[in-house]
PDB file of N, CA and C in Angstrom:
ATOM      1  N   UNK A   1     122.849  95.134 103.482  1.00  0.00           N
ATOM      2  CA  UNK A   1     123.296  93.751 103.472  1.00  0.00           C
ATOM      3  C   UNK A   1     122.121  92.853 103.077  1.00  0.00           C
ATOM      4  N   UNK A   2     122.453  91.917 102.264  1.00  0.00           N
ATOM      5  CA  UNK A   2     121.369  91.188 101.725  1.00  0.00           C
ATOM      6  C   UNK A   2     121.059  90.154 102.744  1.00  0.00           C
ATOM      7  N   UNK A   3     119.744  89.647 102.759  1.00  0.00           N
ATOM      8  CA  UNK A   3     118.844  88.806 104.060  1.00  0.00           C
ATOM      9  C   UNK A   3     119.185  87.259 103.231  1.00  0.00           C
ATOM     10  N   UNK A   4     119.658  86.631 104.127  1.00  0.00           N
ATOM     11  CA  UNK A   4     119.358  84.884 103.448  1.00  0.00           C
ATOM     12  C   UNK A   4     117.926  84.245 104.615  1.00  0.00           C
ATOM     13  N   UNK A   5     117.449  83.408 103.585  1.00  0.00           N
ATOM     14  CA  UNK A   5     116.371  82.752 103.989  1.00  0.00           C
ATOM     15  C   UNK A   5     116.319  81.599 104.140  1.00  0.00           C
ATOM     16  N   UNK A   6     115.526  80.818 104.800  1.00  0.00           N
ATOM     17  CA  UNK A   6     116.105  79.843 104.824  1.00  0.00           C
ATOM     18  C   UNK A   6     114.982  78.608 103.195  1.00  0.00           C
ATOM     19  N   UNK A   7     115.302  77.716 103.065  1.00  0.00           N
ATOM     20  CA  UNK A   7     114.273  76.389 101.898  1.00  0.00           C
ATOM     21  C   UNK A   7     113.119  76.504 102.598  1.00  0.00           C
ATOM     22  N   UNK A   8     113.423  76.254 104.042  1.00  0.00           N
ATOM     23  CA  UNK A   8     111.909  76.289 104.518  1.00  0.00           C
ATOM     24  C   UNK A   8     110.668  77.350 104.625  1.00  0.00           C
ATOM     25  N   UNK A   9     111.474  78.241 104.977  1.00  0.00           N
ATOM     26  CA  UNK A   9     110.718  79.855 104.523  1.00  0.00           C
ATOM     27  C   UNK A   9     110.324  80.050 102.823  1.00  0.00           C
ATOM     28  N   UNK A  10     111.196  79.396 102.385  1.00  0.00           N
ATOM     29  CA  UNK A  10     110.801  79.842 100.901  1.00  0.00           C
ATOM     30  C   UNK A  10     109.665  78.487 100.373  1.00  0.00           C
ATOM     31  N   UNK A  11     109.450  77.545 100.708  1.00  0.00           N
ATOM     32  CA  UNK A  11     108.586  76.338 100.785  1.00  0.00           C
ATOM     33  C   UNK A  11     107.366  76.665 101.212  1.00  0.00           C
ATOM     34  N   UNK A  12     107.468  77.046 102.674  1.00  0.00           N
ATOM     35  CA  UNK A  12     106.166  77.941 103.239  1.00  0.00           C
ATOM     36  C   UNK A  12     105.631  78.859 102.454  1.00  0.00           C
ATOM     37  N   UNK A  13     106.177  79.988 102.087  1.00  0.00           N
ATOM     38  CA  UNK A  13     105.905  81.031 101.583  1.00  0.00           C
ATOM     39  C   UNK A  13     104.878  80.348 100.131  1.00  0.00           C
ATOM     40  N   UNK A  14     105.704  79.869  98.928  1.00  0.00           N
ATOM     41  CA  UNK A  14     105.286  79.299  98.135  1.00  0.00           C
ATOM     42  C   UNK A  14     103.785  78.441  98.050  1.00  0.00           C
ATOM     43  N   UNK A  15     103.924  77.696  98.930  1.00  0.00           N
ATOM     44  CA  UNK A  15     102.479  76.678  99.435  1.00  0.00           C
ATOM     45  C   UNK A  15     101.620  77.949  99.831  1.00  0.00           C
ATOM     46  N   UNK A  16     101.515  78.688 100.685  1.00  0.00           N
ATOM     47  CA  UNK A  16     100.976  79.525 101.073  1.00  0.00           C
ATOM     48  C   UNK A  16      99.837  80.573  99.768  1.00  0.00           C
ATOM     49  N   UNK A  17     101.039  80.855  99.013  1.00  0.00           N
ATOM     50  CA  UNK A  17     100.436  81.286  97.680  1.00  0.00           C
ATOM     51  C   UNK A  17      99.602  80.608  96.950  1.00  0.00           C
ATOM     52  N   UNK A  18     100.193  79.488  97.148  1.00  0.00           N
ATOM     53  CA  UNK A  18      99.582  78.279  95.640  1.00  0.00           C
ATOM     54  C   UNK A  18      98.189  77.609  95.948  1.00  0.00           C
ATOM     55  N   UNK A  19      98.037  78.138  97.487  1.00  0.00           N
ATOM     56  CA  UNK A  19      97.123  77.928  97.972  1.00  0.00           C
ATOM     57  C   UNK A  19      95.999  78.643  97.920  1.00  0.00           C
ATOM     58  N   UNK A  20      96.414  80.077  97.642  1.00  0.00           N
ATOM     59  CA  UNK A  20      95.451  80.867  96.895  1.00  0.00           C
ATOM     60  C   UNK A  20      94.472  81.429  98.778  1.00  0.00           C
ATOM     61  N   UNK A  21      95.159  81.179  99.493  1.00  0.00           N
ATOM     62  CA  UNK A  21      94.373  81.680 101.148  1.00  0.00           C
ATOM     63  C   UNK A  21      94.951  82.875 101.436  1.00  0.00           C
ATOM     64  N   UNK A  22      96.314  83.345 101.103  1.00  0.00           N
ATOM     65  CA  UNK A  22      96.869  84.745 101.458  1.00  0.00           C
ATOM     66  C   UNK A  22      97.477  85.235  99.986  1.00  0.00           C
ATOM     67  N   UNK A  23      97.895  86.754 100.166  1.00  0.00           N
ATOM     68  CA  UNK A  23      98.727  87.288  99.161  1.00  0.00           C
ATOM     69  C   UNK A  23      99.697  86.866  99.196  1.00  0.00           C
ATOM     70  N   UNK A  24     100.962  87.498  98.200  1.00  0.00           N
ATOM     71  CA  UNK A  24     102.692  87.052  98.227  1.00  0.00           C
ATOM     72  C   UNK A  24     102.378  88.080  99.375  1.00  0.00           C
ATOM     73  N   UNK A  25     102.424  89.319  99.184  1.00  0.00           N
ATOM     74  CA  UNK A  25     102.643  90.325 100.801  1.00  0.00           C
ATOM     75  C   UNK A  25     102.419  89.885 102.029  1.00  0.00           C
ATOM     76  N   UNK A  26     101.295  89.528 102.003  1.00  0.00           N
ATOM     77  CA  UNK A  26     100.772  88.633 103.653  1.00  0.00           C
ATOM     78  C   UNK A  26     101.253  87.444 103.681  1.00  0.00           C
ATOM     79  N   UNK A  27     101.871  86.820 103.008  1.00  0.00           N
ATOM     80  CA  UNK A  27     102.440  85.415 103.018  1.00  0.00           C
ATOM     81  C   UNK A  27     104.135  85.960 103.600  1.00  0.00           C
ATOM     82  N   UNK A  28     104.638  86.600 102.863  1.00  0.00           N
ATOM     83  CA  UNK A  28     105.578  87.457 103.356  1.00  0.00           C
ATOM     84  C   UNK A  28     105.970  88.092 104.982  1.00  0.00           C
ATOM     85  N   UNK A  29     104.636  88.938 104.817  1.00  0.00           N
ATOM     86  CA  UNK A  29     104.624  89.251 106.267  1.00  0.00           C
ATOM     87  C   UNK A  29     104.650  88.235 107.545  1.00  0.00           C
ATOM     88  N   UNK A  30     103.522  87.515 107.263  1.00  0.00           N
ATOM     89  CA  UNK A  30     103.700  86.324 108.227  1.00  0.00           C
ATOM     90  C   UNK A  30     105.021  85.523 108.728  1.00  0.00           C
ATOM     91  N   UNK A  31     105.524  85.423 107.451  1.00  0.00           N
ATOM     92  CA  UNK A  31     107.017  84.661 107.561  1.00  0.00           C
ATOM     93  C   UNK A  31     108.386  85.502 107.958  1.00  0.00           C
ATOM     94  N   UNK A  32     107.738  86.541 107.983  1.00  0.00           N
ATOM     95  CA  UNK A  32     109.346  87.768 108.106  1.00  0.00           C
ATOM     96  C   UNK A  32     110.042  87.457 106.852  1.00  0.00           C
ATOM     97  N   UNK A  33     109.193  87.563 105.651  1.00  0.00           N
ATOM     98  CA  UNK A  33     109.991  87.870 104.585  1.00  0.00           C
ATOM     99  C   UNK A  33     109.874  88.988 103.702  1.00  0.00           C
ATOM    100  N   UNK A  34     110.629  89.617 102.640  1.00  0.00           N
ATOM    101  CA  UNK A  34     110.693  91.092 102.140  1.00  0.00           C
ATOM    102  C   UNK A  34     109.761  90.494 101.147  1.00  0.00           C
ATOM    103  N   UNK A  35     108.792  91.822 100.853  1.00  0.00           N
ATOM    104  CA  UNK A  35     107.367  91.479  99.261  1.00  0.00           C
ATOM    105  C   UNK A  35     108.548  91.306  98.169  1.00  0.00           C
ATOM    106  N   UNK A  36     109.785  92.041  98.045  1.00  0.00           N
ATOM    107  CA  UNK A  36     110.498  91.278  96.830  1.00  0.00           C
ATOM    108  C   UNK A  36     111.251  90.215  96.365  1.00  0.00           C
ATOM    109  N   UNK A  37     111.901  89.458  97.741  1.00  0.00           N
ATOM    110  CA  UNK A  37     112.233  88.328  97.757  1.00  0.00           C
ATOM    111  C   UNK A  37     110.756  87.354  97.581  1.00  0.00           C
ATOM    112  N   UNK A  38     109.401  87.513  97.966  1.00  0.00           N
ATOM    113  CA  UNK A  38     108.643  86.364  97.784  1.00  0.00           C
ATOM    114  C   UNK A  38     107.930  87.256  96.620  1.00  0.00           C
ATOM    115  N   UNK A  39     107.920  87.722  95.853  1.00  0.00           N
ATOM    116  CA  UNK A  39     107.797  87.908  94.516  1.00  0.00           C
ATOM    117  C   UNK A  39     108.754  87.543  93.766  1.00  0.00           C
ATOM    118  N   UNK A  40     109.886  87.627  93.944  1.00  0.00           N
ATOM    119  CA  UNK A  40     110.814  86.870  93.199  1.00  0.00           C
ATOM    120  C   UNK A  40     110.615  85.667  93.213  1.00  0.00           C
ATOM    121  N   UNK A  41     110.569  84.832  93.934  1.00  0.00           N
ATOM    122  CA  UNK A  41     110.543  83.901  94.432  1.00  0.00           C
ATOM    123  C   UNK A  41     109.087  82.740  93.451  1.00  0.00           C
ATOM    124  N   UNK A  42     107.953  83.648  93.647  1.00  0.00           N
ATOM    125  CA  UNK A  42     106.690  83.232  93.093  1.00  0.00           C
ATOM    126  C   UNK A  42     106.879  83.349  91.664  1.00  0.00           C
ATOM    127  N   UNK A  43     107.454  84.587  91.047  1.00  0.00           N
ATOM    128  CA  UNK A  43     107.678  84.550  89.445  1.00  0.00           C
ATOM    129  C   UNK A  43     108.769  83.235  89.061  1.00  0.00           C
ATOM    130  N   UNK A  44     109.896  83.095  90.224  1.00  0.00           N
ATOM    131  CA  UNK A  44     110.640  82.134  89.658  1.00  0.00           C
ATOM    132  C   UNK A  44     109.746  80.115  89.834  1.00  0.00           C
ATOM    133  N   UNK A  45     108.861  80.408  90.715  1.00  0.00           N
ATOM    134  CA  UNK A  45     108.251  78.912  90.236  1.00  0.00           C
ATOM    135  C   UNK A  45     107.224  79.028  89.311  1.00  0.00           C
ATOM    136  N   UNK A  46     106.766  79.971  88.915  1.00  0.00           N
ATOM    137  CA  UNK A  46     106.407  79.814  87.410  1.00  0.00           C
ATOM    138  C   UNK A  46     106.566  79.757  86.112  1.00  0.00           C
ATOM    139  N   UNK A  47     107.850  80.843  86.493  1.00  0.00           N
ATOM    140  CA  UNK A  47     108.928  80.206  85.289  1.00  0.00           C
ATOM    141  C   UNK A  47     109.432  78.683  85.245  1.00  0.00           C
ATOM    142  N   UNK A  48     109.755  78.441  85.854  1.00  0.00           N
ATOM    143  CA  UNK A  48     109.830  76.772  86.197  1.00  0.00           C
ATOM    144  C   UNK A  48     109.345  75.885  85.820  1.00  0.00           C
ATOM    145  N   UNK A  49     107.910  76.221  86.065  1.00  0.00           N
ATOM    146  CA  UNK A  49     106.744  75.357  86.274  1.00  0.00           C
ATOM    147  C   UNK A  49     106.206  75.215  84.868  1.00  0.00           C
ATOM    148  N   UNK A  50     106.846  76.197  83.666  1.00  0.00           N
ATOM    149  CA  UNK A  50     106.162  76.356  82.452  1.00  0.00           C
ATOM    150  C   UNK A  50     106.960  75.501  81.695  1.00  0.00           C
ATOM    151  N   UNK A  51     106.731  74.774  80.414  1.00  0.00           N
ATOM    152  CA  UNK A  51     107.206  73.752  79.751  1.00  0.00           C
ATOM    153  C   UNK A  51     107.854  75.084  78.823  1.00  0.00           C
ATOM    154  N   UNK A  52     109.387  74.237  78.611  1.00  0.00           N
ATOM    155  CA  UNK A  52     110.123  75.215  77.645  1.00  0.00           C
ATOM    156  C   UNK A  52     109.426  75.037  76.620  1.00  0.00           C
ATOM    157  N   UNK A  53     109.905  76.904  75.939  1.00  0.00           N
ATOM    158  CA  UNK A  53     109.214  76.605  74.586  1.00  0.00           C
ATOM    159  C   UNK A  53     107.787  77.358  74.604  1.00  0.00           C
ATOM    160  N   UNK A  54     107.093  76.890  75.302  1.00  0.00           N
ATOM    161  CA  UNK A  54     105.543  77.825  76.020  1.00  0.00           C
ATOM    162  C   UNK A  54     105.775  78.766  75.937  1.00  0.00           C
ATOM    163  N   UNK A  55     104.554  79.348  74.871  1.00  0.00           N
ATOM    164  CA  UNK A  55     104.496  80.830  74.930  1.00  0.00           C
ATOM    165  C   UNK A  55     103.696  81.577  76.077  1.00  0.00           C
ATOM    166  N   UNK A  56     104.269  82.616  76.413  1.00  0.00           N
ATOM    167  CA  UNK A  56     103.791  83.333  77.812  1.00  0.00           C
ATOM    168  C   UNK A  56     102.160  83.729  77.367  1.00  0.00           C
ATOM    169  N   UNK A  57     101.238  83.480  78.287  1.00  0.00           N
ATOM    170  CA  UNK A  57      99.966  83.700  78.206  1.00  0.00           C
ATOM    171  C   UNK A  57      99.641  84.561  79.627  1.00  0.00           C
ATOM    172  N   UNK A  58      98.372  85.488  79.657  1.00  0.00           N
ATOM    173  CA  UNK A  58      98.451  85.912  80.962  1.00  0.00           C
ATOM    174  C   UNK A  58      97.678  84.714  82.016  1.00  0.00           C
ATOM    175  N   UNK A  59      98.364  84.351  82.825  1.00  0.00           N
ATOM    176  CA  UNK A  59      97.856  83.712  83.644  1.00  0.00           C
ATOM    177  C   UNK A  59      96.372  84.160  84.860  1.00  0.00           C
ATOM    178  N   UNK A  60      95.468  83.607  85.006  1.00  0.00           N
ATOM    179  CA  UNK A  60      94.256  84.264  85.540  1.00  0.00           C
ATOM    180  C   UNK A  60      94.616  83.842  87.140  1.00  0.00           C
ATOM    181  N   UNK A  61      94.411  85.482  87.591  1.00  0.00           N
ATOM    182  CA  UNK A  61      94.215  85.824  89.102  1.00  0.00           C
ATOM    183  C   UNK A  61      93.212  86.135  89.479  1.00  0.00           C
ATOM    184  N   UNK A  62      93.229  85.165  90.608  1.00  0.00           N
ATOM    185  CA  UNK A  62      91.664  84.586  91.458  1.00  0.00           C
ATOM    186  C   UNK A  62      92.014  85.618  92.510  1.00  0.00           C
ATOM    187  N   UNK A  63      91.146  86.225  92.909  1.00  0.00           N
ATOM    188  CA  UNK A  63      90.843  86.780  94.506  1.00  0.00           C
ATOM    189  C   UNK A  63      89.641  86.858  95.056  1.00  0.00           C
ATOM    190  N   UNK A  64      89.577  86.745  96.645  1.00  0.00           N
ATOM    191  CA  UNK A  64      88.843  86.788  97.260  1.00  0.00           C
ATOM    192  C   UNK A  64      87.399  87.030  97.391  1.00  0.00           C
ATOM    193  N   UNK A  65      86.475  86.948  97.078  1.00  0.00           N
ATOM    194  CA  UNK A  65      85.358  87.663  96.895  1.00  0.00           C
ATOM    195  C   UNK A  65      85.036  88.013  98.111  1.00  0.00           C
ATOM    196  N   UNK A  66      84.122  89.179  98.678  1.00  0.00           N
ATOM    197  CA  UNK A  66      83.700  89.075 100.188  1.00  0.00           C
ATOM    198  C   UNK A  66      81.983  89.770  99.789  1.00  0.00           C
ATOM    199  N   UNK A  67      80.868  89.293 100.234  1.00  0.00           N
ATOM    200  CA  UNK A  67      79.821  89.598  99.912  1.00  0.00           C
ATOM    201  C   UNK A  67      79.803  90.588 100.171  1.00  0.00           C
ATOM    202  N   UNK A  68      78.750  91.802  99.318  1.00  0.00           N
ATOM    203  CA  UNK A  68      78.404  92.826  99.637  1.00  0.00           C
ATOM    204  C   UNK A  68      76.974  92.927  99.747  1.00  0.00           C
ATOM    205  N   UNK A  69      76.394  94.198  99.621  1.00  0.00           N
ATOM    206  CA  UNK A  69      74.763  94.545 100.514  1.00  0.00           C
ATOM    207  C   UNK A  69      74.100  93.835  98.996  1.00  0.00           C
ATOM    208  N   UNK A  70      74.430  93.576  97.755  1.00  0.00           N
ATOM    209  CA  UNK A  70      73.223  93.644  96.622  1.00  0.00           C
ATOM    210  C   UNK A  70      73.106  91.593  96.997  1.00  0.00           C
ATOM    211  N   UNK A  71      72.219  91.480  97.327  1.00  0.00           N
ATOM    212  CA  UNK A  71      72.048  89.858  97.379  1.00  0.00           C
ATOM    213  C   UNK A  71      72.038  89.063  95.883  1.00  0.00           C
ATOM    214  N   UNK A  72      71.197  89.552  95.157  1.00  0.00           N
ATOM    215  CA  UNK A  72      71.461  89.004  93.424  1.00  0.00           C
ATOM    216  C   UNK A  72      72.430  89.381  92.792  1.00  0.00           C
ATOM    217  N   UNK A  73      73.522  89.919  92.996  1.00  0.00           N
ATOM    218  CA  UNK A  73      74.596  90.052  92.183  1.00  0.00           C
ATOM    219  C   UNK A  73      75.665  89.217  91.594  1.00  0.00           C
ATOM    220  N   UNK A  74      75.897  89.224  90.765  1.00  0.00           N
ATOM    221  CA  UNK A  74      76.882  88.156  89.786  1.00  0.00           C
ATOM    222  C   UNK A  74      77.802  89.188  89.086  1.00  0.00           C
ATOM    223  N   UNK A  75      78.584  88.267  88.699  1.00  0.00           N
ATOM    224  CA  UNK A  75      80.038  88.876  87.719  1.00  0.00           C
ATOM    225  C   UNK A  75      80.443  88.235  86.167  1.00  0.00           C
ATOM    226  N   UNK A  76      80.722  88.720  85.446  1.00  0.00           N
ATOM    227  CA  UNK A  76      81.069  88.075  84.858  1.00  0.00           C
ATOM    228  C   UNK A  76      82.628  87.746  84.409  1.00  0.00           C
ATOM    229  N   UNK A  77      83.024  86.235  83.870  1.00  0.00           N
ATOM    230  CA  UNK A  77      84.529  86.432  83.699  1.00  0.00           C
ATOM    231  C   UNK A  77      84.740  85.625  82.290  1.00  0.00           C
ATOM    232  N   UNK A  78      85.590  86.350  81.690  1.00  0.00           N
ATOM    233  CA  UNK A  78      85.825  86.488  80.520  1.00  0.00           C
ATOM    234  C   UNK A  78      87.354  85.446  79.913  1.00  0.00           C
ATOM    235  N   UNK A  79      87.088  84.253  79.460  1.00  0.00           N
ATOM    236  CA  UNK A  79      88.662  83.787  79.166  1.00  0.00           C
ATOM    237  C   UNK A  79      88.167  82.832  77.632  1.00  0.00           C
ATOM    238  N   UNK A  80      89.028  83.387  76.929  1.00  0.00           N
ATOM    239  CA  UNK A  80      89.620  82.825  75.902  1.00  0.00           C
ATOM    240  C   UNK A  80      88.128  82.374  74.714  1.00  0.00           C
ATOM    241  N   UNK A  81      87.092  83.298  74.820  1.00  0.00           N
ATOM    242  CA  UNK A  81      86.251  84.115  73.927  1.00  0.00           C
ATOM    243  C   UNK A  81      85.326  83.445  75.003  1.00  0.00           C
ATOM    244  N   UNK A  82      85.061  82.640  76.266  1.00  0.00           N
ATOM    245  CA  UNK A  82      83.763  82.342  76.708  1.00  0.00           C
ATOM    246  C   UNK A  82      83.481  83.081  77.723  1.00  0.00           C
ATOM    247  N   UNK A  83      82.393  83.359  77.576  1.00  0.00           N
ATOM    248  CA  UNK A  83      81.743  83.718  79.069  1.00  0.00           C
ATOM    249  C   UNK A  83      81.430  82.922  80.196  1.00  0.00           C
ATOM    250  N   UNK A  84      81.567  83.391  81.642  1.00  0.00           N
ATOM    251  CA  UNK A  84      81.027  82.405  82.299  1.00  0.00           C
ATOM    252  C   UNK A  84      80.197  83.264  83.697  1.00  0.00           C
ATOM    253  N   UNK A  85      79.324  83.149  84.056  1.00  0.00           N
ATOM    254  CA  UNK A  85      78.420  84.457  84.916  1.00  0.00           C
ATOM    255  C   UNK A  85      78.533  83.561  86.126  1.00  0.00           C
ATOM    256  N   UNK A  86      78.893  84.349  87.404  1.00  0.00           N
ATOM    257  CA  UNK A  86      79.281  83.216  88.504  1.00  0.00           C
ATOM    258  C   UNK A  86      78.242  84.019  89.349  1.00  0.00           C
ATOM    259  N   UNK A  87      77.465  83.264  89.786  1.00  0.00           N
ATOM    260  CA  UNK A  87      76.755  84.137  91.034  1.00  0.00           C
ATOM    261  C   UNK A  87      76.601  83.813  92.272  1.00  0.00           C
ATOM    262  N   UNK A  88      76.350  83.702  93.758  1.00  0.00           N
ATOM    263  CA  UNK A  88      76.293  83.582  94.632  1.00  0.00           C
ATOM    264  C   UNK A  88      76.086  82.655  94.954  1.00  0.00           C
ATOM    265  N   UNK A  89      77.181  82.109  95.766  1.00  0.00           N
ATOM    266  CA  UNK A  89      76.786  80.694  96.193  1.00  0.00           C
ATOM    267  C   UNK A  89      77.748  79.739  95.275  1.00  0.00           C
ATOM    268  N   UNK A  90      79.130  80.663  94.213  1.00  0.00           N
ATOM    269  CA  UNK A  90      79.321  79.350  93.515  1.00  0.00           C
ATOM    270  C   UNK A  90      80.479  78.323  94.063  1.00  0.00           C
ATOM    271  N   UNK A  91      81.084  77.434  93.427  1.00  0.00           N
ATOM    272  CA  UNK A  91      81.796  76.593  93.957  1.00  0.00           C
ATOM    273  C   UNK A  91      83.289  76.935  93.269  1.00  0.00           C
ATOM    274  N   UNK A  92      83.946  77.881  94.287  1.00  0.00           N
ATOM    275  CA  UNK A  92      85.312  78.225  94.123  1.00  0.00           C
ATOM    276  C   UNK A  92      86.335  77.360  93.300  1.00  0.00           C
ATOM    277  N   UNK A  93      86.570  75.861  93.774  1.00  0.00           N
ATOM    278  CA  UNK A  93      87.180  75.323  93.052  1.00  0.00           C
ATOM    279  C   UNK A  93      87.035  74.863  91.593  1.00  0.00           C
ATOM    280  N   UNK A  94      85.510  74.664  91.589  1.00  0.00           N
ATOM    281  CA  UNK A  94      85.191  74.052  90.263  1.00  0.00           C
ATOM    282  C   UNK A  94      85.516  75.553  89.187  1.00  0.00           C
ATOM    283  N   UNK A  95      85.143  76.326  89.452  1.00  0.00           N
ATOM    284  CA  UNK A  95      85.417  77.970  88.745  1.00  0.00           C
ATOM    285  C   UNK A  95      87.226  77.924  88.337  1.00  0.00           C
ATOM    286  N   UNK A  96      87.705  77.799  89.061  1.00  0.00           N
ATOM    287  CA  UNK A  96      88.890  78.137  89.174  1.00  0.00           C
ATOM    288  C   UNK A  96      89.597  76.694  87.929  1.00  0.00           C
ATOM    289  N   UNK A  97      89.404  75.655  88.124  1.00  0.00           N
ATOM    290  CA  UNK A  97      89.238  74.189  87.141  1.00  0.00           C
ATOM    291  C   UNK A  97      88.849  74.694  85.927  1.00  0.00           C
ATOM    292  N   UNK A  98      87.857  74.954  85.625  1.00  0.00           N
ATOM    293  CA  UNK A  98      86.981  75.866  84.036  1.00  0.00           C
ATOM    294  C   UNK A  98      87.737  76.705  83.356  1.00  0.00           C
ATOM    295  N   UNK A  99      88.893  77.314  84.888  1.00  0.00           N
ATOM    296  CA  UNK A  99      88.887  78.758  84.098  1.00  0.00           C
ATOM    297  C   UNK A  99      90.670  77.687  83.796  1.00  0.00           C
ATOM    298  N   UNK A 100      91.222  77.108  84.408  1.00  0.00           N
ATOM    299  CA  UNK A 100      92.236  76.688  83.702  1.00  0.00           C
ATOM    300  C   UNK A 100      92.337  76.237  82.614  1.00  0.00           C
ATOM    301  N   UNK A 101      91.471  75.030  82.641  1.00  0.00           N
ATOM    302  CA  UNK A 101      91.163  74.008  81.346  1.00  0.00           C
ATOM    303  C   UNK A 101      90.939  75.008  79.937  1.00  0.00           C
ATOM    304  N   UNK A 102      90.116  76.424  79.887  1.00  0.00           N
ATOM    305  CA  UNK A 102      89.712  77.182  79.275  1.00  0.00           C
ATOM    306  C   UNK A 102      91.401  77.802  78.434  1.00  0.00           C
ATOM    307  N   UNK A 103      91.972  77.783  80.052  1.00  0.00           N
ATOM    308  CA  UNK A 103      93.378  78.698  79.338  1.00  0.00           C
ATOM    309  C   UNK A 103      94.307  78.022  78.436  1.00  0.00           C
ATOM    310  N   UNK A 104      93.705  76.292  79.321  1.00  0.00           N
ATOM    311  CA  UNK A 104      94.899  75.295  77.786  1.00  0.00           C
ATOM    312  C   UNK A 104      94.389  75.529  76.803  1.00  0.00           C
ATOM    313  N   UNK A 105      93.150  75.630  76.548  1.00  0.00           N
ATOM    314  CA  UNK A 105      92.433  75.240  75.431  1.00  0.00           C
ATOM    315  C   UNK A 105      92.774  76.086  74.265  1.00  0.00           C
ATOM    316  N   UNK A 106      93.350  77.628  75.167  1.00  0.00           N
ATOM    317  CA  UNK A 106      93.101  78.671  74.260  1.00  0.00           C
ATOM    318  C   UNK A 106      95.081  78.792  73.783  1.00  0.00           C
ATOM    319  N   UNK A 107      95.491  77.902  74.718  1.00  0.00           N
ATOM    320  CA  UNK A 107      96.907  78.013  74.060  1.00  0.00           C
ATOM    321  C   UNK A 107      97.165  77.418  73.146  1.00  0.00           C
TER     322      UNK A 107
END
């Protein structure tokens, strides 16, 4: 039998994501909801959210970093031919801003 949910569960859930603090799974879990209803759910506000017509680009997924033992270590991330070397200590949001602006640029 299929589960109904309620706007507000699916509101929560959503913010939760967009917030970029939990997964769809752990956003899920928390709420007592199934990983395929809030995957559904997350693909359908991006479909949404995209201007008709827009061609599908891959959208860039941010996760968590958690320090490890090498103290000088950096990464590098790669969008739409630039480089950008992020190293310790950087400022999450402004990264995440760069790397959007980067993705209009390249559409």
């Amino acid at each position: 039998m299929r589960r109904r949910y309620t706007r507000e569960q699916r509101a929560q859930l959503l913010d939760l994501v967009a917030v970029g603090d939990v997964t769809v799974p752990e956003a899920a879990a928390r709420l007592g909801v199934t990983s395929s209803a809030a995957y559904n759910w997350v693909a359908e506000r991006r479909r949404l959210a995209r201007p008709s017509g827009a061609r599908l680009a891959a959208s860039p997924t941010f996760v968590r970093l958690v320090p490890g033992a090498a103290a000088d270590s950096s990464i590098v991330i790669r969008v739409a031919g630039t480089e950008i070397q992020v190293r310790r200590g950087f400022d999450g949001e402004l990264l995440q801003a760069v790397v959007a602006s980067l993705v209009e640029v390249a559409q």
